[in-house]
C-alpha atoms as a PDB file:
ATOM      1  CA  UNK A   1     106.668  37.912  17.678  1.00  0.00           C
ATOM      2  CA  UNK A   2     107.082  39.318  13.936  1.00  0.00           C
ATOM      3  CA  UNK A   3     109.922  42.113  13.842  1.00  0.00           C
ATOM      4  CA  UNK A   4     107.872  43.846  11.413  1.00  0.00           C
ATOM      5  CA  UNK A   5     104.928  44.113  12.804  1.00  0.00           C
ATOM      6  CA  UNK A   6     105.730  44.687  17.152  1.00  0.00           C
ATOM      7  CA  UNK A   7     102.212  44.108  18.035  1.00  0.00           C
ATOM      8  CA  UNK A   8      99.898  41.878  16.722  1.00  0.00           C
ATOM      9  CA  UNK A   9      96.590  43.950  17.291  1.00  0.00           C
ATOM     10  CA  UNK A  10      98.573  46.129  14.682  1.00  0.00           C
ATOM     11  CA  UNK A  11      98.572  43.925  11.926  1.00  0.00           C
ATOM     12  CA  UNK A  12      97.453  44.985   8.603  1.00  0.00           C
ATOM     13  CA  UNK A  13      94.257  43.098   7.059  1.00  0.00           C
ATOM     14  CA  UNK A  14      92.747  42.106  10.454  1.00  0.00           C
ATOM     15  CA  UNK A  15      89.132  43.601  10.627  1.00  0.00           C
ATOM     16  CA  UNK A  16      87.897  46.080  13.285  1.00  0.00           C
ATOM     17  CA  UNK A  17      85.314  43.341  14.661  1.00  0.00           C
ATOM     18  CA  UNK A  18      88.045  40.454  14.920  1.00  0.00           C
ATOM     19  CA  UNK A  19      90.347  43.409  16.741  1.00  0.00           C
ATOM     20  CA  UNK A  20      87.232  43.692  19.194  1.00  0.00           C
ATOM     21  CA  UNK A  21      86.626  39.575  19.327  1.00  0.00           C
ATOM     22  CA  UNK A  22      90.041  39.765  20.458  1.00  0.00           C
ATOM     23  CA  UNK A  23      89.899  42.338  23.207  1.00  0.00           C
ATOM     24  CA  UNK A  24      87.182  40.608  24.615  1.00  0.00           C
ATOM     25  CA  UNK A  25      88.435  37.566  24.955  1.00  0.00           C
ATOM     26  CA  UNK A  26      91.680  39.456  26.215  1.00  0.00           C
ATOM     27  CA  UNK A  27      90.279  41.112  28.872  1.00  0.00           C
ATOM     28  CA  UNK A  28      87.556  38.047  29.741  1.00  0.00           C
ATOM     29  CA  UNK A  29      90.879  35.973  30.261  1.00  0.00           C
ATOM     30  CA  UNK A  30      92.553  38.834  32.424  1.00  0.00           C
ATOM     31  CA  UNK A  31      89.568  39.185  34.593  1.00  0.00           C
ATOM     32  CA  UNK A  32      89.351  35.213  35.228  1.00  0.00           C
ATOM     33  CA  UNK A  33      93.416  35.217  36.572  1.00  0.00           C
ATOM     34  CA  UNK A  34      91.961  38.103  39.257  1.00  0.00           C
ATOM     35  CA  UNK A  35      93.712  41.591  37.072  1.00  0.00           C
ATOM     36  CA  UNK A  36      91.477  44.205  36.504  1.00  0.00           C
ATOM     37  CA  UNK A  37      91.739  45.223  32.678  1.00  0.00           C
ATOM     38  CA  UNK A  38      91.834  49.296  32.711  1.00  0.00           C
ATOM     39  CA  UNK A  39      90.566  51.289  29.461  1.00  0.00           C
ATOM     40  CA  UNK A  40      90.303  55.147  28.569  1.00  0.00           C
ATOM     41  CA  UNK A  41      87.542  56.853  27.654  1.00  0.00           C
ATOM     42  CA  UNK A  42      88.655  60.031  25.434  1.00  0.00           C
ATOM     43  CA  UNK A  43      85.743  62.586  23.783  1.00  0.00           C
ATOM     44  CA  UNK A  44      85.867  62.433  19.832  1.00  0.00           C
ATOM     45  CA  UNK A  45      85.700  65.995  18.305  1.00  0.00           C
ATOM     46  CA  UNK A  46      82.506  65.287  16.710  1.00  0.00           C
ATOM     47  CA  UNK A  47      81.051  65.109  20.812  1.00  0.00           C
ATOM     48  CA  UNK A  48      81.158  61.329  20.534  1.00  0.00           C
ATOM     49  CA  UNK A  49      83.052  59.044  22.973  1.00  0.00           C
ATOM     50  CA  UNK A  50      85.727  56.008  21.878  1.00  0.00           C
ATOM     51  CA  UNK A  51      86.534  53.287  24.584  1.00  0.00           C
ATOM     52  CA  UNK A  52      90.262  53.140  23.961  1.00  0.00           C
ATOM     53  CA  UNK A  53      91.138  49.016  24.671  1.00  0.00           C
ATOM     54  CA  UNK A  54      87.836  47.921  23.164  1.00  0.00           C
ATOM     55  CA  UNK A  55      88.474  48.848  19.487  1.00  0.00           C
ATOM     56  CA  UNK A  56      84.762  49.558  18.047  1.00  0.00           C
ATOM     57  CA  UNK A  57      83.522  50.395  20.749  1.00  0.00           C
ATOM     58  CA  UNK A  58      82.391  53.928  21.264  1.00  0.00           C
ATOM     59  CA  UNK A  59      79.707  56.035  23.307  1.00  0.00           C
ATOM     60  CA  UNK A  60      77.469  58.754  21.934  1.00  0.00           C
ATOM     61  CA  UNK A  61      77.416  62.601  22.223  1.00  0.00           C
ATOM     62  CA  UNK A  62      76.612  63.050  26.165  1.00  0.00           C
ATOM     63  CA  UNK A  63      77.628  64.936  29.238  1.00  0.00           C
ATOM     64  CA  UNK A  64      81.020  63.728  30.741  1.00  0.00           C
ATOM     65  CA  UNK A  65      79.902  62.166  33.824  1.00  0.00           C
ATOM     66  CA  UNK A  66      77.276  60.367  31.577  1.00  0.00           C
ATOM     67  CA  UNK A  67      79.590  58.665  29.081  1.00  0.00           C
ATOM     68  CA  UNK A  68      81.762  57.247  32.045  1.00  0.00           C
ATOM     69  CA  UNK A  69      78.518  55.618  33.685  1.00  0.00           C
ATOM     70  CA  UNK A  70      77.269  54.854  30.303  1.00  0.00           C
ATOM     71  CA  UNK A  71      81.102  53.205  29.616  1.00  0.00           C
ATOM     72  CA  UNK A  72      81.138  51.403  32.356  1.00  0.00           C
ATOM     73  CA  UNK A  73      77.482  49.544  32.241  1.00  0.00           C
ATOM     74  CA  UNK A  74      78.752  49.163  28.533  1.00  0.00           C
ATOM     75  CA  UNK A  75      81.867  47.136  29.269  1.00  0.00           C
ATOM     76  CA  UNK A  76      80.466  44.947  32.158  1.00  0.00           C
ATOM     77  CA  UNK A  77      77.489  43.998  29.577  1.00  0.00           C
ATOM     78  CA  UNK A  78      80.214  43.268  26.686  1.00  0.00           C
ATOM     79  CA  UNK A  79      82.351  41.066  29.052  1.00  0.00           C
ATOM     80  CA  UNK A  80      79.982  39.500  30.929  1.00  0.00           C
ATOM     81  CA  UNK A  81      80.765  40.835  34.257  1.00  0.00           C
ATOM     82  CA  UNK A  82      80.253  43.181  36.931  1.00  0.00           C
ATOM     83  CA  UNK A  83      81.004  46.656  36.311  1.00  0.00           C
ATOM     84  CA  UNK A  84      83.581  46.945  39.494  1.00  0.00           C
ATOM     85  CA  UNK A  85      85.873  43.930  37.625  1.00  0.00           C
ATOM     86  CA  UNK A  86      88.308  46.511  35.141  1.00  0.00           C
ATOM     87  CA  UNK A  87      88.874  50.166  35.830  1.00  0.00           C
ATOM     88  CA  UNK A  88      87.704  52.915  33.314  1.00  0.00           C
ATOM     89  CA  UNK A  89      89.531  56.569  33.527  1.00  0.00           C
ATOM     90  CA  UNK A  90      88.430  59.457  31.059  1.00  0.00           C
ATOM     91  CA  UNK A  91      90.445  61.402  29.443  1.00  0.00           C
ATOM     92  CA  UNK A  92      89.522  65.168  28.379  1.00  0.00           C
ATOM     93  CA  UNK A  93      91.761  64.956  25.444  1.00  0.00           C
ATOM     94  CA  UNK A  94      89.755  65.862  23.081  1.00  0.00           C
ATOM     95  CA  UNK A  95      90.986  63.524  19.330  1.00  0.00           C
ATOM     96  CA  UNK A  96      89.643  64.002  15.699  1.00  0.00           C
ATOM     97  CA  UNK A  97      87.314  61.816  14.363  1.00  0.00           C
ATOM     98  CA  UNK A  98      90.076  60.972  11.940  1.00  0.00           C
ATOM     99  CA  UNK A  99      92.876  60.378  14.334  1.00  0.00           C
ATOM    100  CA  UNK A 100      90.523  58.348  16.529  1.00  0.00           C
ATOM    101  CA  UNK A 101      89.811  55.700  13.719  1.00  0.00           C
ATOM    102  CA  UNK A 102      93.423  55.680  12.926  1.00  0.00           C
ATOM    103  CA  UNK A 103      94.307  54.414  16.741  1.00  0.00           C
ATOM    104  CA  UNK A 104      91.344  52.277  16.479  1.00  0.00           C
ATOM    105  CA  UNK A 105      92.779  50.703  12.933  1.00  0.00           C
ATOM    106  CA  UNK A 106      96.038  50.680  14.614  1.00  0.00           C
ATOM    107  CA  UNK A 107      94.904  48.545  17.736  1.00  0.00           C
ATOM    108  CA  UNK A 108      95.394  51.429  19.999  1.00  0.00           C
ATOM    109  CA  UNK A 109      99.119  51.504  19.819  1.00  0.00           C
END
């Protein structure tokens, strides 16, 4: 692995939607040797909700308990699989918009 760059989700120049191709087929691939792929759910300031692990992918302005279901049913449509094959845990951290992006540009790391 590059020196420079520790991990390659972080990578300059690679485009939200191939960061999200890739955590799909990341997690598909986990799922099919048996693991169960976990992600965090954090609130956005603006009352939104970002799927941490799934860059792009992010929930609207709803009640707690809501975004988690809504997360869930989300995620087992993306991948293709039923919704008791990864774990989801929410955070009540509450991020900027700004800061959120950042992560997401970032790769989550």
């Amino acid at each position: 692995m590059d020196k420079q760059y520790p991990h390659p989700m972080a990578r300059r120049g690679v485009s939200i939607d191939r960061q999200h191709e890739l955590a799909v087929q990341a997690a598909r691939r986990l799922i099919a040797q048996g693991d169960r792929p976990g992600y965090r759910l954090r609130p956005v300031q603006d009352g939104s909700w970002q799927v941490e692990g799934l860059p792009g992918l992010s929930m609207p302005a709803m009640a707690a308990r809501d975004a988690l279901d809504a997360a869930r049913d989300a995620i087992a449509d993306l991948l293709g699989v039923g919704p008791d094959s990864f774990d989801v845990e929410q955070s009540a951290r509450i991020r900027t918009a700004s800061a959120a992006r950042q992560r997401s540009c970032d790769g989550g790391h």
